[in-house]
PDB file of N, CA and C in Angstrom:
ATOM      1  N   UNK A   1     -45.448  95.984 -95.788  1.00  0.00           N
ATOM      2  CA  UNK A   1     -46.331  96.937 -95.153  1.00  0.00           C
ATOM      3  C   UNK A   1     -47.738  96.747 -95.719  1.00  0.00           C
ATOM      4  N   UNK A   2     -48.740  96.958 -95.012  1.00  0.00           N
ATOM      5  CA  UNK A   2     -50.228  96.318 -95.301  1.00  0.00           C
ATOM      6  C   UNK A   2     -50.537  97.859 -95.657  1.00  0.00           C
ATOM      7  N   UNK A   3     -51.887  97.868 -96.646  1.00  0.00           N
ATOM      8  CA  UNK A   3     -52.345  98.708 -97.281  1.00  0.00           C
ATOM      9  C   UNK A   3     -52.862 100.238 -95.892  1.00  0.00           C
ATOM     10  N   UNK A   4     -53.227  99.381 -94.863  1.00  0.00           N
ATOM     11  CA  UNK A   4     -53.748 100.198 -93.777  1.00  0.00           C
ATOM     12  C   UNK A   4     -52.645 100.768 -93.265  1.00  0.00           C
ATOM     13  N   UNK A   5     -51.115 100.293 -92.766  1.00  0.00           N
ATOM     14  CA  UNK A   5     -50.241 100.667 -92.127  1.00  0.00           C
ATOM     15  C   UNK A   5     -49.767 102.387 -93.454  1.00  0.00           C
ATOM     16  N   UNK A   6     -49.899 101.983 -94.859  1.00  0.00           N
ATOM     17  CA  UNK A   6     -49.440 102.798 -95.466  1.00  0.00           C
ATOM     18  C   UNK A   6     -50.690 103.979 -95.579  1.00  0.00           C
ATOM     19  N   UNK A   7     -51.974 103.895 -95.488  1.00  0.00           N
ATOM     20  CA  UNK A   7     -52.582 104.450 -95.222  1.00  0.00           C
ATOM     21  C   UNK A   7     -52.068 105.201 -93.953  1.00  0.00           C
ATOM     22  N   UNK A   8     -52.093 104.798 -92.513  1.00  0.00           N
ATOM     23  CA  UNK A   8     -52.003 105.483 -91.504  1.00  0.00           C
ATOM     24  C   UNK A   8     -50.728 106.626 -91.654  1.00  0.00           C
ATOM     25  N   UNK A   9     -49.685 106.213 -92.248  1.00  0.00           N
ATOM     26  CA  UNK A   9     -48.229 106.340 -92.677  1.00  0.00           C
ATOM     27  C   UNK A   9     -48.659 107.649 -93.439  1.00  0.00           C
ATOM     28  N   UNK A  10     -49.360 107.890 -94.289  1.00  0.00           N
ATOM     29  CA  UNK A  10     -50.213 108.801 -95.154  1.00  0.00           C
ATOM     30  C   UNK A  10     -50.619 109.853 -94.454  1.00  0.00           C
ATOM     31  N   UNK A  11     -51.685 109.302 -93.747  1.00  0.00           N
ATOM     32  CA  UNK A  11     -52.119 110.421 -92.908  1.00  0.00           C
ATOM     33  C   UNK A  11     -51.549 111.199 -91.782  1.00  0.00           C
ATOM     34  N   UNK A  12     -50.303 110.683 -91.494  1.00  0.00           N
ATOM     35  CA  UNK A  12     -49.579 111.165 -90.544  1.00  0.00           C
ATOM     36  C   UNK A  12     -48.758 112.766 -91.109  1.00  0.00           C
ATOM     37  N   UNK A  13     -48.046 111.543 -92.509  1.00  0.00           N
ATOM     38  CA  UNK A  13     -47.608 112.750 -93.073  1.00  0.00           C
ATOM     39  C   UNK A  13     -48.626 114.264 -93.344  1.00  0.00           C
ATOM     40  N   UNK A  14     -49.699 113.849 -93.653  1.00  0.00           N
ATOM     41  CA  UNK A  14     -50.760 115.153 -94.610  1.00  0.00           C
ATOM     42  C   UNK A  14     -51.393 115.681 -93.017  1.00  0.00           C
ATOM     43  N   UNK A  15     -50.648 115.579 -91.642  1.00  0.00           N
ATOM     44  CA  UNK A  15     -51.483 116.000 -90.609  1.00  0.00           C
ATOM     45  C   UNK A  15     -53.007 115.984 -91.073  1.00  0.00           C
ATOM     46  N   UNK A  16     -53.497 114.999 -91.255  1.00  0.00           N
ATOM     47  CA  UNK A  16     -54.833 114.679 -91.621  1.00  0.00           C
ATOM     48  C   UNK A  16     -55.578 113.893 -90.438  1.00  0.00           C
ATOM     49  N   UNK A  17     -56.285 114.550 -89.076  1.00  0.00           N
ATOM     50  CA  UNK A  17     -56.172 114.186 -88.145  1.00  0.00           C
ATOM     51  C   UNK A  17     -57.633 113.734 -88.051  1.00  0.00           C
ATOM     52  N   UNK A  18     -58.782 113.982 -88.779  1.00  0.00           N
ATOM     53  CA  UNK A  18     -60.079 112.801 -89.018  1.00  0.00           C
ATOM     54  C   UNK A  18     -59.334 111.410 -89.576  1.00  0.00           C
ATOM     55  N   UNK A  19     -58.573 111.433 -90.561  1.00  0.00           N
ATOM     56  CA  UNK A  19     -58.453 110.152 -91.231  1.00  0.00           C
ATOM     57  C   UNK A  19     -57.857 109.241 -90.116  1.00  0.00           C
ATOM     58  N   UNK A  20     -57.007 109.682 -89.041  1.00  0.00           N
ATOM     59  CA  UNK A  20     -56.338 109.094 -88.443  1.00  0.00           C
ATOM     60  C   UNK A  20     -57.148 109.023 -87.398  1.00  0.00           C
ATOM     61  N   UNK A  21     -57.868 109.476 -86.964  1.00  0.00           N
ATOM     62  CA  UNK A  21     -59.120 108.449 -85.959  1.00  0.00           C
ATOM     63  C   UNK A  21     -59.708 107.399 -86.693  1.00  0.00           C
ATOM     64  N   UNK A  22     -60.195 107.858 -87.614  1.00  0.00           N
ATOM     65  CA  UNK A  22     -60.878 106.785 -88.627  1.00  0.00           C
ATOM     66  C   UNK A  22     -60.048 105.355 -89.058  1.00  0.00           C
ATOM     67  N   UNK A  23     -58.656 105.868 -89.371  1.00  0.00           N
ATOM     68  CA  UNK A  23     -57.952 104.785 -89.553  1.00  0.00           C
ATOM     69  C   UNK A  23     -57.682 104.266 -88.573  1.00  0.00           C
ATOM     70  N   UNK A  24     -56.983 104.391 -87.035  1.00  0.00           N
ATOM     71  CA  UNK A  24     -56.871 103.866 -86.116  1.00  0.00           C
ATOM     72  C   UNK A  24     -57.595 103.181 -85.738  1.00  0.00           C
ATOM     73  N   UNK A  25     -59.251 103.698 -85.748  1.00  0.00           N
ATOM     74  CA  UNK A  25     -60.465 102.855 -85.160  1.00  0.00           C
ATOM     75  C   UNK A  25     -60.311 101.551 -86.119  1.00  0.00           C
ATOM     76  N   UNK A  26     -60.062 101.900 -87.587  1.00  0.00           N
ATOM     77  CA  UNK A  26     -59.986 100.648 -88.771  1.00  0.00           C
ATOM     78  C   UNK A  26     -58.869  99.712 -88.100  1.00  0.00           C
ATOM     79  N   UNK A  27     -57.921 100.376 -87.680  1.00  0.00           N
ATOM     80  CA  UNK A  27     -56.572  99.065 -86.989  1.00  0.00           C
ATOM     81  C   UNK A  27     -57.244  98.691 -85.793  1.00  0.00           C
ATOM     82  N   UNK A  28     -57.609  99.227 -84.907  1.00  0.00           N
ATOM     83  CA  UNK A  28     -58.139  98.909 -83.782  1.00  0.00           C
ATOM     84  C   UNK A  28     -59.556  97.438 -83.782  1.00  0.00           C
ATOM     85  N   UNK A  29     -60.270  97.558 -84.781  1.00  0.00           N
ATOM     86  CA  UNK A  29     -61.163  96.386 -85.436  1.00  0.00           C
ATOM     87  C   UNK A  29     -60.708  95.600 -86.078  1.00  0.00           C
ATOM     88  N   UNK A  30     -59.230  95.569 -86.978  1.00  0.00           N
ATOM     89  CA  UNK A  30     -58.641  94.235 -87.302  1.00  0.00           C
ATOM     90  C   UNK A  30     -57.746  93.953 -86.658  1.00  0.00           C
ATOM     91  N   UNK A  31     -57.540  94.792 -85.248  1.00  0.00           N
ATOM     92  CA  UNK A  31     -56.200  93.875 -84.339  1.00  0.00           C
ATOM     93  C   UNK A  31     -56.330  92.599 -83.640  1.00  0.00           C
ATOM     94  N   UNK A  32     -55.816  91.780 -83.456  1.00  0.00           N
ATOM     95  CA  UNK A  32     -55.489  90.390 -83.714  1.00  0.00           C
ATOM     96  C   UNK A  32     -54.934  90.594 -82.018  1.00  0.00           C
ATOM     97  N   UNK A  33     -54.848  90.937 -81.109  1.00  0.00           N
ATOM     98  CA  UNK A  33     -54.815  91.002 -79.383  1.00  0.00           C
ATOM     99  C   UNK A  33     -55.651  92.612 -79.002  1.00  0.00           C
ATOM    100  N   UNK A  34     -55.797  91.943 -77.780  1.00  0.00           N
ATOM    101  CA  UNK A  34     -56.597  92.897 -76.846  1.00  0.00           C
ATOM    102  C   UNK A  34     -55.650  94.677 -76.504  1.00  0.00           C
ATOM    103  N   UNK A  35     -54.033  93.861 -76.083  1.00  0.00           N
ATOM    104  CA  UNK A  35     -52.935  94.886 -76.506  1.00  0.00           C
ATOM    105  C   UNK A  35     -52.654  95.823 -77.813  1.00  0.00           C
ATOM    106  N   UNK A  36     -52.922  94.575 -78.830  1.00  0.00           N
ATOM    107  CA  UNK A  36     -52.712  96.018 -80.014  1.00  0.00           C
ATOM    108  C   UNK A  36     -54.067  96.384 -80.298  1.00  0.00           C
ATOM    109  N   UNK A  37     -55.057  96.135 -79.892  1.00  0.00           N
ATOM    110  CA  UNK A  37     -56.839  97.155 -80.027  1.00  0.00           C
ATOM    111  C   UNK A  37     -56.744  98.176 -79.155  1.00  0.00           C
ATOM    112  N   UNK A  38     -55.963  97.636 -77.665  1.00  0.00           N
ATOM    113  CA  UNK A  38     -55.937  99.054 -77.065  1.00  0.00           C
ATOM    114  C   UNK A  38     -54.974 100.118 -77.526  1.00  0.00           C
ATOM    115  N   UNK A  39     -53.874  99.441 -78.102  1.00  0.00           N
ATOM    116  CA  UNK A  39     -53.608 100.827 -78.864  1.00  0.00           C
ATOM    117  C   UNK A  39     -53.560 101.393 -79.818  1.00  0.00           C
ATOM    118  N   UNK A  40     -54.232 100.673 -80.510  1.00  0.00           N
ATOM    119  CA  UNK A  40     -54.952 101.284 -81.366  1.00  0.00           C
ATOM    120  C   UNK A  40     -56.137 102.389 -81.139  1.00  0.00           C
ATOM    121  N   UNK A  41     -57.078 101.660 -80.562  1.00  0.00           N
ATOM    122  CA  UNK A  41     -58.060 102.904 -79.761  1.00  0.00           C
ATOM    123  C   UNK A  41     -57.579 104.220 -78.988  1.00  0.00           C
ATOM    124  N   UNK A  42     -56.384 103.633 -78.407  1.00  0.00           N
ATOM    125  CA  UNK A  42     -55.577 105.049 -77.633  1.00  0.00           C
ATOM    126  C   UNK A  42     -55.573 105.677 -78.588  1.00  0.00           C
ATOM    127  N   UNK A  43     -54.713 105.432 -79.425  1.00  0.00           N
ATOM    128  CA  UNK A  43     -54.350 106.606 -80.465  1.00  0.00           C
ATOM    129  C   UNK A  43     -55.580 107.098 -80.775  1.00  0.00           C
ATOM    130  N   UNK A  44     -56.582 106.408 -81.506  1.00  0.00           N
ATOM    131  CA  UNK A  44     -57.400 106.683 -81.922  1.00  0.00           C
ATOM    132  C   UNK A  44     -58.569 108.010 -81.281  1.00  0.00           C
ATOM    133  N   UNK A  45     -58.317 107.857 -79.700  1.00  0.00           N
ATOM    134  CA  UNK A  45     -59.218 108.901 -78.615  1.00  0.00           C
ATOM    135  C   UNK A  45     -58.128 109.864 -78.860  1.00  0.00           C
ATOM    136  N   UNK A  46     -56.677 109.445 -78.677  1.00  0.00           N
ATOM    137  CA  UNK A  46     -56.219 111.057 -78.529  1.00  0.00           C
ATOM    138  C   UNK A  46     -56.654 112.167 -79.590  1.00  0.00           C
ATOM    139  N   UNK A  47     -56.389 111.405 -80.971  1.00  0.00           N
ATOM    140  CA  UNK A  47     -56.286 112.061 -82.301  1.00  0.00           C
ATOM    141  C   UNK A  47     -57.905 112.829 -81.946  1.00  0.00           C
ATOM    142  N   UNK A  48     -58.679 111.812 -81.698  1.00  0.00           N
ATOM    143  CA  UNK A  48     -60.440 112.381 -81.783  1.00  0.00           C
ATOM    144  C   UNK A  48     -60.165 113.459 -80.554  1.00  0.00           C
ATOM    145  N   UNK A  49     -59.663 113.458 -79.199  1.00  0.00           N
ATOM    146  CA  UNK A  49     -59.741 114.661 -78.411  1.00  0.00           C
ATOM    147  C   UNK A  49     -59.261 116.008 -79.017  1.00  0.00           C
ATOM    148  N   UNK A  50     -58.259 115.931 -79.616  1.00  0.00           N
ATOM    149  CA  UNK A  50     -57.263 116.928 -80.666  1.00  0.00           C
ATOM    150  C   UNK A  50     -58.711 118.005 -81.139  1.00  0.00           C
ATOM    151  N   UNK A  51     -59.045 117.010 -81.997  1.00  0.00           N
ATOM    152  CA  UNK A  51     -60.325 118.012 -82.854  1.00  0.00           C
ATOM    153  C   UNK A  51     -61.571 118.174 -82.131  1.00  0.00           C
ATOM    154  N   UNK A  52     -61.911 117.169 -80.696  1.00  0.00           N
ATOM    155  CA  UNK A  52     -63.216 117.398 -80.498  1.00  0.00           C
ATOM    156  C   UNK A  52     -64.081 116.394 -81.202  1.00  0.00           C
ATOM    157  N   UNK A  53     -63.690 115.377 -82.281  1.00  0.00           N
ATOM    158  CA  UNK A  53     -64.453 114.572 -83.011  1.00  0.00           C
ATOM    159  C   UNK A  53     -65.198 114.140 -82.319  1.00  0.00           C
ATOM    160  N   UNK A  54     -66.164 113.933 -82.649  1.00  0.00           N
ATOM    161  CA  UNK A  54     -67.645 112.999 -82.045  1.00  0.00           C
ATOM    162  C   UNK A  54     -67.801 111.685 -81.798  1.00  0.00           C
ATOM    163  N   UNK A  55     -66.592 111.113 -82.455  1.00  0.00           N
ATOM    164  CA  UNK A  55     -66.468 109.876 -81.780  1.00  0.00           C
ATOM    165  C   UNK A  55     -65.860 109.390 -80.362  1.00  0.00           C
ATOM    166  N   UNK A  56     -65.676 110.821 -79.847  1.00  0.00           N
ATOM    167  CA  UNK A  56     -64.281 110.766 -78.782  1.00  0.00           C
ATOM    168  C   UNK A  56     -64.808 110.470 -77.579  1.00  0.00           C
ATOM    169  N   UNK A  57     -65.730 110.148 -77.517  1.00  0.00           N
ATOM    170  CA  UNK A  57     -66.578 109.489 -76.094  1.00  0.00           C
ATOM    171  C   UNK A  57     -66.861 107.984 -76.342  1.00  0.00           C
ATOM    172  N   UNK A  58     -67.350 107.531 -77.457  1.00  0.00           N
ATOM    173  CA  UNK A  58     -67.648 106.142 -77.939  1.00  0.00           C
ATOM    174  C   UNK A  58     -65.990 105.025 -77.973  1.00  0.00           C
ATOM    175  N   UNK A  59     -65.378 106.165 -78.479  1.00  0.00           N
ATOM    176  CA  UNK A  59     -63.729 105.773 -78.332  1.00  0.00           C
ATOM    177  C   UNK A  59     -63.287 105.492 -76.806  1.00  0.00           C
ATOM    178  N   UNK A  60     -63.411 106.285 -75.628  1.00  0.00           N
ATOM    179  CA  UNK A  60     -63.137 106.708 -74.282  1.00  0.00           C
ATOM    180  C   UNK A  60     -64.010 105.261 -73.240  1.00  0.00           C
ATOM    181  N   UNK A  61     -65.303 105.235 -74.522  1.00  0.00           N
ATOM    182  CA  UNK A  61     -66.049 104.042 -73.503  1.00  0.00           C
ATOM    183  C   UNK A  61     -65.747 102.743 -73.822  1.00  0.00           C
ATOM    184  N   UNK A  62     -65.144 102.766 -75.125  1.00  0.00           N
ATOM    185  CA  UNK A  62     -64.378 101.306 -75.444  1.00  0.00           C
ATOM    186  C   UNK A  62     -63.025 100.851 -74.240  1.00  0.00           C
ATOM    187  N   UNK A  63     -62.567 102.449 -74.361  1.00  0.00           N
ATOM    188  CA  UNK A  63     -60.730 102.340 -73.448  1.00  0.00           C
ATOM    189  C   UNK A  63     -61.534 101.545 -72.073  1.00  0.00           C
ATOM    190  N   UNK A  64     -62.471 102.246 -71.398  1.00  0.00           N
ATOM    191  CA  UNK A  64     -63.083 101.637 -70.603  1.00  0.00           C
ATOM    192  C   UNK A  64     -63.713 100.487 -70.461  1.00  0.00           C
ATOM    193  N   UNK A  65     -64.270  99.841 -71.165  1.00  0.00           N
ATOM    194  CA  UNK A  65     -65.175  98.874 -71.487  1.00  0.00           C
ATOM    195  C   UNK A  65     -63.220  97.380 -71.188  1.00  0.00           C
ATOM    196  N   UNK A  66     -62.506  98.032 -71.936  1.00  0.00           N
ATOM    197  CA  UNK A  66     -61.293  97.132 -71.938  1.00  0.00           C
ATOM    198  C   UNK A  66     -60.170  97.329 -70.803  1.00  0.00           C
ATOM    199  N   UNK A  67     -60.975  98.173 -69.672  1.00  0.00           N
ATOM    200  CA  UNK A  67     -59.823  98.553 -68.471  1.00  0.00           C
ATOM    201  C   UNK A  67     -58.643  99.096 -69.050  1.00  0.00           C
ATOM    202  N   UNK A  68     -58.559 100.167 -69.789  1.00  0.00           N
ATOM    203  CA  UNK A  68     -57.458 100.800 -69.768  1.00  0.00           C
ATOM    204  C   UNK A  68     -57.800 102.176 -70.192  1.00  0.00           C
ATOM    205  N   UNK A  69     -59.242 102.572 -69.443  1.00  0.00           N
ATOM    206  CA  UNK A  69     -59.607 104.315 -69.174  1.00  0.00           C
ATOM    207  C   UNK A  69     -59.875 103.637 -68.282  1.00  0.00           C
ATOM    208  N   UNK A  70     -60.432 104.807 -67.084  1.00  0.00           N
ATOM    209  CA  UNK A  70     -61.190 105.156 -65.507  1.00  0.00           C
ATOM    210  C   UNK A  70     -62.572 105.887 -65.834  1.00  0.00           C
ATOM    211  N   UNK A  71     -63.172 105.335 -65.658  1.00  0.00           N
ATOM    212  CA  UNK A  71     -64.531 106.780 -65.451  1.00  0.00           C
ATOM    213  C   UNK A  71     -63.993 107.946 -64.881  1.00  0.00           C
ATOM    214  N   UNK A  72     -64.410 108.802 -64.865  1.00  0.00           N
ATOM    215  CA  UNK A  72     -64.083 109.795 -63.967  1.00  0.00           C
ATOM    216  C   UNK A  72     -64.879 109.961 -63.153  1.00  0.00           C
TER     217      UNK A  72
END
């Protein structure tokens, strides 16, 4: 298990739901296919919609930017 997976693993447990945008966006920038960035970023928008985080539009325009959001 890589230091990040036990990180995410972490934050899941401590419902720590900034770290886990933050970390997701971190998996989402070292994923290695277009498939695991997008889901990485998924996760990453839901967790940010949850709280409202401020990244949750920059997140939403990536899903888009990679065809897997819609504009509305």
């Amino acid at each position: 298990m890589s230091d990040l997976d036990a990180q995410l693993l972490a934050a899941h447990e401590a419902h720590d739901v900034p770290a886990l945008v933050a970390l997701y966006r971190q998996a989402a920038a070292a994923a290695d296919s277009d498939d695991a960035r997008g889901f990485y970023l998924t996760h990453a928008h839901v967790f940010a919609l949850e709280i409202n985080h401020p990244d949750a539009t920059s997140l939403r325009d990536a899903l888009i930017e990679m065809g897997r959001e819609t504009e509305l």
